[in-house]
N, C-alpha and C. Protein backbone atom coordinates (compact mmCIF):
# COMPACT_ATOMS: atom_id res chain seq x y z
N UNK A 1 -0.12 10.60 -28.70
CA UNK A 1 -0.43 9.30 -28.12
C UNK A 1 -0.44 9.34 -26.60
N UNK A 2 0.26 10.01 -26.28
CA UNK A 2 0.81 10.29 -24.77
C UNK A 2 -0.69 10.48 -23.98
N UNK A 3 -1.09 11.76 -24.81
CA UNK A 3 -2.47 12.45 -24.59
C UNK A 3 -3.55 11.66 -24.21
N UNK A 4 -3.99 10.62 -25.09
CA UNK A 4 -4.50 9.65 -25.08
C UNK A 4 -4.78 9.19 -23.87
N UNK A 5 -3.47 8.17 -23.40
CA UNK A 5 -3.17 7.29 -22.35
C UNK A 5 -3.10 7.91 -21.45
N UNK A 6 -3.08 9.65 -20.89
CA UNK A 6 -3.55 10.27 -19.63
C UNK A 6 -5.16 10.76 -19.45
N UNK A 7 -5.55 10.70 -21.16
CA UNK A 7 -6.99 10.97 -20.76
C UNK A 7 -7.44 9.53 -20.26
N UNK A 8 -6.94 8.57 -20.83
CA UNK A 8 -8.03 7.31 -20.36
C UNK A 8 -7.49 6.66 -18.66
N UNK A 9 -6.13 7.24 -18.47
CA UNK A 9 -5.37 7.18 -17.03
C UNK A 9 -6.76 8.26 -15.90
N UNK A 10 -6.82 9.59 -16.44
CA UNK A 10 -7.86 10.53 -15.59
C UNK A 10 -8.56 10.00 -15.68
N UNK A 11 -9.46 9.60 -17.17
CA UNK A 11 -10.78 9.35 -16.52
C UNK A 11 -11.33 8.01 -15.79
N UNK A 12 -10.36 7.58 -16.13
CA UNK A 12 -10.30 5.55 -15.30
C UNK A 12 -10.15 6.17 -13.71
N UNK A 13 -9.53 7.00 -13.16
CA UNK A 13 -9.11 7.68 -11.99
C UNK A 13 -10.70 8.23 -11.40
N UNK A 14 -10.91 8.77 -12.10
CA UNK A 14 -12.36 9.57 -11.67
C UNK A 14 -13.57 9.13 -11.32
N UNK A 15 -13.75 7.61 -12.79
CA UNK A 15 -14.75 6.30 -12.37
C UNK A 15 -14.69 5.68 -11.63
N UNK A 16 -13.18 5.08 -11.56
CA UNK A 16 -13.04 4.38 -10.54
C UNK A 16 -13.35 5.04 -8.96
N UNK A 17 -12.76 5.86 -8.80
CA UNK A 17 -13.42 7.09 -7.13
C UNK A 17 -14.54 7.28 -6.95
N UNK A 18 -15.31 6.97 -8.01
CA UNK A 18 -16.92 7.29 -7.70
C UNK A 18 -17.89 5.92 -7.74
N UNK A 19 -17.40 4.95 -8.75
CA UNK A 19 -18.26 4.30 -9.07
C UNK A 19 -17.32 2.82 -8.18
N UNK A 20 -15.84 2.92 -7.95
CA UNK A 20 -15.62 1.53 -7.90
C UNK A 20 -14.81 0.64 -8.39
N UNK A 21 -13.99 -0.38 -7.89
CA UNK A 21 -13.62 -0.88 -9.06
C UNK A 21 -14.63 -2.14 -10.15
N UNK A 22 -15.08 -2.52 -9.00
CA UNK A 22 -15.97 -3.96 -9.39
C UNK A 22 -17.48 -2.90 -10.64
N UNK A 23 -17.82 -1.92 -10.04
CA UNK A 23 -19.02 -1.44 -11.16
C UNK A 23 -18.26 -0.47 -12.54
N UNK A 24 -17.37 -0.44 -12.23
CA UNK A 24 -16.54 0.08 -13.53
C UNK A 24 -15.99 -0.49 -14.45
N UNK A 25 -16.85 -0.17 -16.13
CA UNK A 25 -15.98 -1.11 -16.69
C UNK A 25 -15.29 -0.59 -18.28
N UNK A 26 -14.84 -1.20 -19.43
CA UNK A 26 -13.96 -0.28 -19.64
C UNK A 26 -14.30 1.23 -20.52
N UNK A 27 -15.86 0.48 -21.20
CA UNK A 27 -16.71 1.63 -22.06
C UNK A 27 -17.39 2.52 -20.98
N UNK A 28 -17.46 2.41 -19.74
CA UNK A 28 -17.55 3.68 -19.07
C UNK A 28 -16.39 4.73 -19.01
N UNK A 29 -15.34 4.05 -19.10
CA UNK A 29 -13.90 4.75 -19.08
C UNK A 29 -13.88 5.47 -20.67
N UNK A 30 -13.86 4.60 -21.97
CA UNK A 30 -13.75 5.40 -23.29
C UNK A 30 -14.75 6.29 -23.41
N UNK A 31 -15.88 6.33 -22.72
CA UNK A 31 -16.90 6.90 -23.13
C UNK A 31 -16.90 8.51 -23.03
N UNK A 32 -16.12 8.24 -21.61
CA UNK A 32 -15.65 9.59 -20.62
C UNK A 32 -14.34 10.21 -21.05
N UNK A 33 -13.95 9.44 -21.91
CA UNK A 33 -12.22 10.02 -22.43
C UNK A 33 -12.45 9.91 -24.22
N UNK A 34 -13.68 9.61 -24.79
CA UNK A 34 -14.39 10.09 -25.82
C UNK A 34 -13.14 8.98 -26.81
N UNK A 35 -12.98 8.35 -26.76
CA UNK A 35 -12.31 7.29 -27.31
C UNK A 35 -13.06 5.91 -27.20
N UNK A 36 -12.82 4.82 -28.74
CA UNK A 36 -13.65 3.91 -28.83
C UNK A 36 -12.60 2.97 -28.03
N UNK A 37 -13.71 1.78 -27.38
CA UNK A 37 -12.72 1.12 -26.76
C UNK A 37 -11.66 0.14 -26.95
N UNK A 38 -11.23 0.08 -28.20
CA UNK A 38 -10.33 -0.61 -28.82
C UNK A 38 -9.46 0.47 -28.53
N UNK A 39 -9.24 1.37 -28.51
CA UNK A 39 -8.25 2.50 -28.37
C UNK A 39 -7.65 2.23 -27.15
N UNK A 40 -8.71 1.93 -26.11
CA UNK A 40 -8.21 1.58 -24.41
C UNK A 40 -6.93 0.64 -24.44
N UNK A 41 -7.02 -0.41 -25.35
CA UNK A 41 -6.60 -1.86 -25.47
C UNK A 41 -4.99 -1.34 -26.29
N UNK A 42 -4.56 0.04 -26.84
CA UNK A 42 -3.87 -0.17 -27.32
C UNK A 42 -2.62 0.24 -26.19
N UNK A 43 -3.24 0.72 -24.75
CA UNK A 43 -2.51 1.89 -23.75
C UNK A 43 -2.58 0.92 -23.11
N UNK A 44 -3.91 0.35 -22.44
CA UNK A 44 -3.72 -0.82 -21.16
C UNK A 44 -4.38 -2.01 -21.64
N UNK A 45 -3.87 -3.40 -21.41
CA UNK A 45 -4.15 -4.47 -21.61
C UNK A 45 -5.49 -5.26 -20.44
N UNK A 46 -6.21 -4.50 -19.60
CA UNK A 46 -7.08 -4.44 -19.12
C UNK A 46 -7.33 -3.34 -18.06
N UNK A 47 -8.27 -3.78 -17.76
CA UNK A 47 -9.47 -2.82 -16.51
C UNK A 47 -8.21 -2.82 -15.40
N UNK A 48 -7.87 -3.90 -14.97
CA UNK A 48 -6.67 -4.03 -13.53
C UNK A 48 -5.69 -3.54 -14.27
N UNK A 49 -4.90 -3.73 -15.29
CA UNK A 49 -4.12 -2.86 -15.31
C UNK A 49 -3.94 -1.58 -14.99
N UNK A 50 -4.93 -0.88 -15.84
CA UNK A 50 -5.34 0.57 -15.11
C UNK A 50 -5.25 0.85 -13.74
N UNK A 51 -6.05 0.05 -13.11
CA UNK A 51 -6.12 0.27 -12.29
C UNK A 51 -5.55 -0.15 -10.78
N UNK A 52 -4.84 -1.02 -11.71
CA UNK A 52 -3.20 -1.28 -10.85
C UNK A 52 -2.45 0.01 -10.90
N UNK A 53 -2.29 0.93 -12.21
CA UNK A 53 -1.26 2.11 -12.61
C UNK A 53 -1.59 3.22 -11.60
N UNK A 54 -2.78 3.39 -11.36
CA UNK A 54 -3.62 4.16 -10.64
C UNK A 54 -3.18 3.84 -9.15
N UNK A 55 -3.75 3.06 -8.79
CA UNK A 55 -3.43 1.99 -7.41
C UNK A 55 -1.92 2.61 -7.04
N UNK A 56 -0.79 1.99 -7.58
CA UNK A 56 0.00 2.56 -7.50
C UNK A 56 0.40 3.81 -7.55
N UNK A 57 0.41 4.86 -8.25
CA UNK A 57 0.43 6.22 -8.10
C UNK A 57 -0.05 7.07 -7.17
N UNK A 58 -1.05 6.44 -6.62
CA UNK A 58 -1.93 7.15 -5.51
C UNK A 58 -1.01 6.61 -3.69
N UNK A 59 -0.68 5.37 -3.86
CA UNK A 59 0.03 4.82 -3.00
C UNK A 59 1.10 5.32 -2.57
N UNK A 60 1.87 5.14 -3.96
CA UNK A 60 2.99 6.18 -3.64
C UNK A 60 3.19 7.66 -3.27
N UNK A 61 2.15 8.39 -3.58
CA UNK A 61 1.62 9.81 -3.47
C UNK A 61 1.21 9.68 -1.75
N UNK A 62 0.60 9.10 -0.99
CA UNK A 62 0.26 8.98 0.48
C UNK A 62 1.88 8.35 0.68
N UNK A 63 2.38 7.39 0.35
CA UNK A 63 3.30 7.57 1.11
C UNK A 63 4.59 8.31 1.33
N UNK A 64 4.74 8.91 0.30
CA UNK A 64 5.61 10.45 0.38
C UNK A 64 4.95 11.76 1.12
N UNK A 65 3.27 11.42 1.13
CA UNK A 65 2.94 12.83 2.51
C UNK A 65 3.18 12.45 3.80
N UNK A 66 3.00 10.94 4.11
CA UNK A 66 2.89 10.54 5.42
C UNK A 66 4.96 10.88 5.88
N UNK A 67 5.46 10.50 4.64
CA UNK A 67 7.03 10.51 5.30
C UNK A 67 7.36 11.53 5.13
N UNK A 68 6.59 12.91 4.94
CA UNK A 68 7.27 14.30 5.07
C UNK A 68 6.46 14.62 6.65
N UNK A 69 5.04 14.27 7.05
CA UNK A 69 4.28 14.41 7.98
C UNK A 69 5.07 14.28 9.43
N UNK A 70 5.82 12.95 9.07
CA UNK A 70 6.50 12.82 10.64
C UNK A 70 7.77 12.99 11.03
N UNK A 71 7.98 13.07 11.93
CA UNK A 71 9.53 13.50 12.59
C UNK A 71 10.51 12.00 12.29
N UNK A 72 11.19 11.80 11.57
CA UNK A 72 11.82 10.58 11.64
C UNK A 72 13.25 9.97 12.64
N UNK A 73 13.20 11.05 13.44
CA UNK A 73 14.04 11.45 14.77
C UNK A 73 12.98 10.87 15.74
N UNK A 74 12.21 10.48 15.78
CA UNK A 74 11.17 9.98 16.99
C UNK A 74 11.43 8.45 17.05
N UNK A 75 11.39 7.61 18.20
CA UNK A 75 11.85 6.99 18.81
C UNK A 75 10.64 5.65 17.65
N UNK A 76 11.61 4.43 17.64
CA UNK A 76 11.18 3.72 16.46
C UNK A 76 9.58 3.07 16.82
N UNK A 77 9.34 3.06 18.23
CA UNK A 77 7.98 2.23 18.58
C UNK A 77 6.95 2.83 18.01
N UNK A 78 6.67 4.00 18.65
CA UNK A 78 5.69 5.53 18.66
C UNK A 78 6.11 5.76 16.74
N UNK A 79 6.72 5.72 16.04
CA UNK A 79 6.66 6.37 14.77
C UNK A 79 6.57 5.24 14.10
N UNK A 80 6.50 3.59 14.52
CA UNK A 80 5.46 2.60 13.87
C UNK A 80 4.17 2.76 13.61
N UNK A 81 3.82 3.13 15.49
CA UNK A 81 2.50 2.84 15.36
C UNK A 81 2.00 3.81 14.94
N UNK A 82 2.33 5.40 14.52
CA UNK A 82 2.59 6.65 13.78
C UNK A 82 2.12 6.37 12.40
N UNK A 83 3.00 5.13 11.79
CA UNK A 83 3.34 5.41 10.02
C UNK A 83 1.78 4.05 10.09
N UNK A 84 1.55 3.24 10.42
CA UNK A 84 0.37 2.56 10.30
C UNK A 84 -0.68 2.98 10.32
N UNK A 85 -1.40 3.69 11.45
CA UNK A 85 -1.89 4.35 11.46
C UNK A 85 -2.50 5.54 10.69
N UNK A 86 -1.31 6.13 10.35
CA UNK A 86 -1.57 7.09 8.93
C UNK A 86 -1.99 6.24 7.64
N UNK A 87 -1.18 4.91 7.37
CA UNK A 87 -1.12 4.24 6.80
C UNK A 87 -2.66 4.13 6.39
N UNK A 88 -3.25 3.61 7.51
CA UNK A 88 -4.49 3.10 6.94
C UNK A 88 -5.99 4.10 7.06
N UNK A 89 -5.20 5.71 7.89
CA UNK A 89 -6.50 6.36 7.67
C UNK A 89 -6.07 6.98 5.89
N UNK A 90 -4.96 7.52 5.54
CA UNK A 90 -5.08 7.84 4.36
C UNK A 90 -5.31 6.43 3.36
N UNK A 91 -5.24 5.53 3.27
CA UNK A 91 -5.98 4.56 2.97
C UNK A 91 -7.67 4.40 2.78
N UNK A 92 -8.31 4.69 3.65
CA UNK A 92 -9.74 4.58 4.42
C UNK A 92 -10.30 6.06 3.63
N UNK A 93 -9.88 7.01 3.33
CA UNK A 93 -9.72 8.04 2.81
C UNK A 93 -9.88 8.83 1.23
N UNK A 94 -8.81 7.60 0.81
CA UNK A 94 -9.02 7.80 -0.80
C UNK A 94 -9.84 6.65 -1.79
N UNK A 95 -10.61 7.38 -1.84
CA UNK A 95 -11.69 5.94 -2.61
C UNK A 95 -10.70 4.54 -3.67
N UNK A 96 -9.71 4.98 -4.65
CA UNK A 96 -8.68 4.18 -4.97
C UNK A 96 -8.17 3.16 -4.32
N UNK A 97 -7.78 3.89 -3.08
CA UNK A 97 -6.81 3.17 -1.99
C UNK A 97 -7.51 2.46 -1.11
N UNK A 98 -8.71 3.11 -0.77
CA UNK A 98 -9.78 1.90 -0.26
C UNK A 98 -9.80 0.44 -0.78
N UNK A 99 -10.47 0.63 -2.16
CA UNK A 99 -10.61 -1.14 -2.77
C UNK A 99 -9.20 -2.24 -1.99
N UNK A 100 -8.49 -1.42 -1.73
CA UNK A 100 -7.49 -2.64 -0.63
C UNK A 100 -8.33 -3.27 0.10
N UNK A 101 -9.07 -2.40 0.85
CA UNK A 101 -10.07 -3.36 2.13
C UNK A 101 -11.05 -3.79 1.16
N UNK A 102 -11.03 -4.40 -0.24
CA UNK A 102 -12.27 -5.15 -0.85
C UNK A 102 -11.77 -6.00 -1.21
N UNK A 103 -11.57 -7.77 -0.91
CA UNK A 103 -10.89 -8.74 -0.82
C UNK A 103 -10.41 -9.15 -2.21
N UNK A 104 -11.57 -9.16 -2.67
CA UNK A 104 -11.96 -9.44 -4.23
C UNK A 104 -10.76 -8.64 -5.29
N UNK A 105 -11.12 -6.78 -4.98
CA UNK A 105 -10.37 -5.96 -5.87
C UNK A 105 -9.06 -6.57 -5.47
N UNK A 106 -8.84 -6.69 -4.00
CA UNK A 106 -7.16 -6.43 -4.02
C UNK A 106 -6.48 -7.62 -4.48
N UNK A 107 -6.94 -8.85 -4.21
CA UNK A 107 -6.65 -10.17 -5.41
C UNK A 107 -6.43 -9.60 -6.74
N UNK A 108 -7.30 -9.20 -7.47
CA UNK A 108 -7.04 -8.85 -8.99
C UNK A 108 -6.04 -7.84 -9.22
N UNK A 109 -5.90 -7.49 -8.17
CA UNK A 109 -4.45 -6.16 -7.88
C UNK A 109 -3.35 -6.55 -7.66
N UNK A 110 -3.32 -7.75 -6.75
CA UNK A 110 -1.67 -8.31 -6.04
C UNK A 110 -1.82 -9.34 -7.28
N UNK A 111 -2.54 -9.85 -8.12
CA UNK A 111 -2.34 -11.41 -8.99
C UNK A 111 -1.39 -10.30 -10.24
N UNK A 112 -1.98 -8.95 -10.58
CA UNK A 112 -1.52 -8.16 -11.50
C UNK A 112 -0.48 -7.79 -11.47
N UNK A 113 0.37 -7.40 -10.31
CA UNK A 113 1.21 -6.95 -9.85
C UNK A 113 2.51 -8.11 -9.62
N UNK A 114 1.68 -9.23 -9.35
CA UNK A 114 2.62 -10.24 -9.29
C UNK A 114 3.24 -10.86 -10.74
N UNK A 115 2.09 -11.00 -11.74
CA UNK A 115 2.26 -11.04 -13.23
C UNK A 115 3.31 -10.07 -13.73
N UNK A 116 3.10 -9.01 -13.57
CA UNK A 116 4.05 -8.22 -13.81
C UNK A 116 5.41 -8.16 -13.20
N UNK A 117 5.74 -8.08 -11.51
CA UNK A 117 6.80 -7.75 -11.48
C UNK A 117 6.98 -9.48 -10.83
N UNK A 118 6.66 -10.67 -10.75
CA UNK A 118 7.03 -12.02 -10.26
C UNK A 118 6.47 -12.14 -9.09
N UNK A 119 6.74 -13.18 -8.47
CA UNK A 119 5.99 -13.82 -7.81
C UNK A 119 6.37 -13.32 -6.59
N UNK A 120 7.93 -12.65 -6.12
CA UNK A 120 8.62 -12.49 -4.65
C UNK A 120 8.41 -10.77 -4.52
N UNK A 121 7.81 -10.47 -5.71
CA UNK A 121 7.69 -9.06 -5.17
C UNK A 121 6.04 -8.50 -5.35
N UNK A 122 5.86 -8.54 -4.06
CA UNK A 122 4.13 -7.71 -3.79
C UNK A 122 4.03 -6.82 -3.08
N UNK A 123 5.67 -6.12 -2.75
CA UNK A 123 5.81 -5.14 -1.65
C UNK A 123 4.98 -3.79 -1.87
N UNK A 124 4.75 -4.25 -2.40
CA UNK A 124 4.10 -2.15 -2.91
C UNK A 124 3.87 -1.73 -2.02
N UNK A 125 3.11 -1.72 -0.83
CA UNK A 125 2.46 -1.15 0.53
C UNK A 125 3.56 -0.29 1.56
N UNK A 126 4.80 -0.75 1.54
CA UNK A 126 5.61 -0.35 2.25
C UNK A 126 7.04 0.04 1.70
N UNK A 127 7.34 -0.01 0.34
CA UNK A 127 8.81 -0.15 -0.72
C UNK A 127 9.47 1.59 0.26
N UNK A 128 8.13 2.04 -0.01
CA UNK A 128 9.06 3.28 0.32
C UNK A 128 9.15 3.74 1.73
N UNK A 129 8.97 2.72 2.96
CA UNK A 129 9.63 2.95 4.45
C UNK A 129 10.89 1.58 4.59
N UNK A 130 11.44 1.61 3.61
CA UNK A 130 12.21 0.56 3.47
C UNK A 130 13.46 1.12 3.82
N UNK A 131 14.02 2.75 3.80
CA UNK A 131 14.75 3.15 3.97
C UNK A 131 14.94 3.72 5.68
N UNK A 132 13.83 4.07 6.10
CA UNK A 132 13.75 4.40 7.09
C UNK A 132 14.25 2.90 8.35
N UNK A 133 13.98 1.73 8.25
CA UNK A 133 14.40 0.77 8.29
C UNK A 133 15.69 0.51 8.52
N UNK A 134 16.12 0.65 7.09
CA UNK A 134 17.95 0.50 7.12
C UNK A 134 18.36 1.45 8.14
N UNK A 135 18.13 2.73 7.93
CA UNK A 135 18.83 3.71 8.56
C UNK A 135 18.68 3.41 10.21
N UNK A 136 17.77 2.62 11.06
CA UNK A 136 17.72 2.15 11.98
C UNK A 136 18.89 1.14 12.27
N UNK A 137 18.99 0.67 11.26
CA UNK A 137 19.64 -0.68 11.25
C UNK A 137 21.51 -0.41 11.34
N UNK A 138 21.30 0.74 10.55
CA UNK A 138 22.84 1.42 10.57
C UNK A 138 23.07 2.11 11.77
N UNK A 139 22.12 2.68 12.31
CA UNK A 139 21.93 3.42 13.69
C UNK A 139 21.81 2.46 14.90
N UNK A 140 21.49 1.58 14.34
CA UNK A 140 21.72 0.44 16.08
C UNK A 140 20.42 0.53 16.40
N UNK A 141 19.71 0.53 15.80
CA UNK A 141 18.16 1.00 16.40
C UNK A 141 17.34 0.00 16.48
N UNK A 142 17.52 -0.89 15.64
CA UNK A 142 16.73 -2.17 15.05
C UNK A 142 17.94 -3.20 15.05
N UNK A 143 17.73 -4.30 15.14
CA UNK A 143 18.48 -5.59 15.09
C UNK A 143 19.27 -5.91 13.50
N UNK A 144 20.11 -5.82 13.11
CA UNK A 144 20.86 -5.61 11.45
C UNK A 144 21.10 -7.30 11.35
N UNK A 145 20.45 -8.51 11.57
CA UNK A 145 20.99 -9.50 11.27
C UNK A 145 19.40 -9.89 10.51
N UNK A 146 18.64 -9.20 10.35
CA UNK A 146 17.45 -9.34 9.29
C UNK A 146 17.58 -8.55 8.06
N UNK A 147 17.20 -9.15 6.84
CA UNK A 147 16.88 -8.62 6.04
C UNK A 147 15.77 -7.75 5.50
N UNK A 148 15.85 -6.42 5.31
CA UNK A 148 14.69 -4.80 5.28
C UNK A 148 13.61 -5.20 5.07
N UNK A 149 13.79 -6.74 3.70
CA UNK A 149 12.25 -7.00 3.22
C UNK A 149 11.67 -7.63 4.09
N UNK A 150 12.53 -8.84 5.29
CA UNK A 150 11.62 -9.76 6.06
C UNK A 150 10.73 -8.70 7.08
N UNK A 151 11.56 -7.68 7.30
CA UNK A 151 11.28 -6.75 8.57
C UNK A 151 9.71 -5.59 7.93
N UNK A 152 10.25 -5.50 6.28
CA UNK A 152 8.82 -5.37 5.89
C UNK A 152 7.67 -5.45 5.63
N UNK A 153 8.01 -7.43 5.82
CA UNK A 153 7.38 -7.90 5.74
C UNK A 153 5.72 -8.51 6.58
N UNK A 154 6.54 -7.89 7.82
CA UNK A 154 6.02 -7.91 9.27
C UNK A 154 5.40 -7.11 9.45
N UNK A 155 5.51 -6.02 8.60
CA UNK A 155 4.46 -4.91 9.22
C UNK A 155 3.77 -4.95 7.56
N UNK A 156 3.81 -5.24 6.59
CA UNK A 156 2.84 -5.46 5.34
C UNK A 156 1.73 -6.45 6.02
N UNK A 157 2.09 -7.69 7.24
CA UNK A 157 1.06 -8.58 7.53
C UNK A 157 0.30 -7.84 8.69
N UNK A 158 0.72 -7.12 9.12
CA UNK A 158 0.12 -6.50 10.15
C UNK A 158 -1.47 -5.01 9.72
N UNK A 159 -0.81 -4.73 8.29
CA UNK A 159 -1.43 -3.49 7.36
C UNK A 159 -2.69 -4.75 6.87
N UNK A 160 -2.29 -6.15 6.53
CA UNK A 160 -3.31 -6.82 5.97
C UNK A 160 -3.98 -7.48 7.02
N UNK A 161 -4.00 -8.11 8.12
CA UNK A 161 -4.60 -8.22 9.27
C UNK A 161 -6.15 -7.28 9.21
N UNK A 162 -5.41 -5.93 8.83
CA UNK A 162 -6.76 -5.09 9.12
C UNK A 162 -7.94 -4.97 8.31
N UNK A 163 -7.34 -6.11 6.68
CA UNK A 163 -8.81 -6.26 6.14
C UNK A 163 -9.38 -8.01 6.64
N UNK A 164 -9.09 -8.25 7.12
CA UNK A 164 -9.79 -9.61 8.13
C UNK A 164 -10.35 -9.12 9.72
N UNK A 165 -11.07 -7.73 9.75
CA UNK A 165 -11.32 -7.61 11.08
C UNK A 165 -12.78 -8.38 11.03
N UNK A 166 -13.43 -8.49 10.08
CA UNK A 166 -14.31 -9.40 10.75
C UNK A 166 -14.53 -10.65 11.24
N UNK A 167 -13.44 -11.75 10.90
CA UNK A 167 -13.04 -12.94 10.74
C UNK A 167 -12.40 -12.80 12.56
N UNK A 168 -11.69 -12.06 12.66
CA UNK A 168 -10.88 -11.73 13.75
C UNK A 168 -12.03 -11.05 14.76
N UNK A 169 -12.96 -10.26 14.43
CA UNK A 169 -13.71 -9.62 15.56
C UNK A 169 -13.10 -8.37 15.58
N UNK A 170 -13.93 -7.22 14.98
CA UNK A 170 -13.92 -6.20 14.70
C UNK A 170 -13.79 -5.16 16.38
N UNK A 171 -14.34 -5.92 17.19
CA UNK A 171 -14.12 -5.19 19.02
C UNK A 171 -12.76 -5.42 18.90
N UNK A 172 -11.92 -6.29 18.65
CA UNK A 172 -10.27 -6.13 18.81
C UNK A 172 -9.60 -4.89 18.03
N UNK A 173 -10.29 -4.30 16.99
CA UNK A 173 -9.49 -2.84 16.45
C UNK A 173 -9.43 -1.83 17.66
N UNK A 174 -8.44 -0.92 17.17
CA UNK A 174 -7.47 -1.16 16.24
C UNK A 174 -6.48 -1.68 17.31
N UNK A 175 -6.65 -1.90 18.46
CA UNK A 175 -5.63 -2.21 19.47
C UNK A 175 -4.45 -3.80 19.00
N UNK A 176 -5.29 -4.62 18.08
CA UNK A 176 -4.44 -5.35 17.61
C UNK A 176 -3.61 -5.05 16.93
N UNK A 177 -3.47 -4.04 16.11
CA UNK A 177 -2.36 -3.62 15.21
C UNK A 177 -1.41 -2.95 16.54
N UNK A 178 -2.28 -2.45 17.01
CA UNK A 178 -1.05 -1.78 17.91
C UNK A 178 -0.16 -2.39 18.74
N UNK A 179 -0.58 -3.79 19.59
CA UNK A 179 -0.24 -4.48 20.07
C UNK A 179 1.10 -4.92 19.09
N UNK A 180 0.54 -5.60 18.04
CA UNK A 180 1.26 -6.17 16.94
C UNK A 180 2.70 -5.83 16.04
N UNK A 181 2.31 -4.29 16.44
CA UNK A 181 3.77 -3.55 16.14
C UNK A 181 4.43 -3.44 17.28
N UNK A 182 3.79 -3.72 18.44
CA UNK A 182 4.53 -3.15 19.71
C UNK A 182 5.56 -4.18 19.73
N UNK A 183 5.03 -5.99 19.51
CA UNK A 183 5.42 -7.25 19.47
C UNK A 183 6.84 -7.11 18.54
N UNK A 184 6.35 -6.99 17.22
CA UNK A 184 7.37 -6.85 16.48
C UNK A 184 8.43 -6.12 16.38
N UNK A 185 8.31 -4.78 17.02
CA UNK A 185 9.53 -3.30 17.45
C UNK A 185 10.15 -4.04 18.92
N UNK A 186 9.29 -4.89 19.40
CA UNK A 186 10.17 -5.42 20.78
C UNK A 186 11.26 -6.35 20.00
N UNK A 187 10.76 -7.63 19.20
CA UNK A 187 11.72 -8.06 18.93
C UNK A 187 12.58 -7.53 18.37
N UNK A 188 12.51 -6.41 17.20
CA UNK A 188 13.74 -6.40 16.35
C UNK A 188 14.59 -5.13 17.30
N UNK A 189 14.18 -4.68 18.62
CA UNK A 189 15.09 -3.72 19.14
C UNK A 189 15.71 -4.90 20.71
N UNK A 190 14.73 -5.46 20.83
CA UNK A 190 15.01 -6.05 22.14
C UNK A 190 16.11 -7.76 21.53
N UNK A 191 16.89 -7.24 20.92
CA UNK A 191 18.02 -8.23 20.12
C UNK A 191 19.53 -7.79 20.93
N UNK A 192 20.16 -8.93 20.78
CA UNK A 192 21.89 -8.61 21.16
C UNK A 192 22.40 -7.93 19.83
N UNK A 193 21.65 -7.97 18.08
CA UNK A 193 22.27 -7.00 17.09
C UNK A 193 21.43 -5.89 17.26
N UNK A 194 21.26 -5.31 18.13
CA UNK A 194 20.27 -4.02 18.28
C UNK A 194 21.25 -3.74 19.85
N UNK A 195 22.05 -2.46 19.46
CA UNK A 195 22.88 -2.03 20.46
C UNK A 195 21.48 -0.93 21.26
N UNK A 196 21.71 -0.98 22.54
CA UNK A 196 21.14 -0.18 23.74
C UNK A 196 20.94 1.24 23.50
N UNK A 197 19.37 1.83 23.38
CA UNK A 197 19.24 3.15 22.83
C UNK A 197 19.66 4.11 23.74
């Protein structure tokens, strides 16, 4: 059974990278994993599911290269605008991880995700620099009278900012993000709970 649910996991992986999420649908997926599509229905309860499972796996996979990539001894401004940056070229990069910048897909992605894990958790984008965070916070580095998620929260709006550059005016990239983290690393270091580096 197992077998199954990784062939229709690969080949949902493979359509989706080539074709999309919006032109992919689910008898292109059984067709390619040689299973009828009632079979799909018994592993995933739709197309976004999949490709939520996917979504996720790939996410998490960039963000365990980007946090072996950098020095986490580097001073917290410069290894913001560092982890964003990476953030959104390995983003820009993997056809999966792209459909984020497609307004449409990533709705049917965060509504899925929210169904599933509730309504207060849509963190996926950043869960795993959540630690890097604290450890600031224990280090005096960052201001400790916020909570990891609000502080994650600030730079998740800053990662989504960048699919509204046309609304915003696409001549402001990427210097607005940069600005934007600069704003936000001022406040949470330039605090009386943020001891003097």
């Amino acid at each position: 059974m197992e077998d199954k649910k990784t062939e229709i996991f690969n080949n949902g992986k493979a359509i989706f990278s080539t074709k999309g999420f919006k032109q992919t649908n689910v008898s292109d997926i059984t067709k390619a994993a040689g299973i009828a599509v009632g079979t799909f229905y018994n592993y995933f309860s739709s197309k976004e599911k999949l490709f939520l499972e996917i979504f996720l796996e790939e996410n998490v996979k960039l963000k365990k290269s980007i946090m072996k990539s950098i020095d986490l001894n580097e001073e917290p401004l410069p290894l913001i605008k560092k982890l964003i940056a990476l953030n959104i070229n390995g983003m820009n990069s993997n056809p999966i991880l792209k459909e984020w910048f497609n307004k449409d897909v990533f709705f049917k992605i965060e509504q899925q995700y929210r169904e599933e894990n509730g309504v207060e958790q849509v963190d996926f984008l950043y869960d795993s620099f959540a630690e890097l965070f604290r450890s600031w916070q224990a280090e005096g580095k960052i201001r400790n009278d916020l909570d990891v998620e609000l502080i994650m929260a600030f730079f998740t709006g800053i990662i989504i900012i960048d699919t509204h550059k046309d609304e915003i005016g696409i001549q402001h990239f990427p210097q607005i993000m940069d600005y934007m983290a600069e704003f936000v690393m001022k406040g949470l270091t330039d605090h009386p709970q943020a001891k003097p580096m």
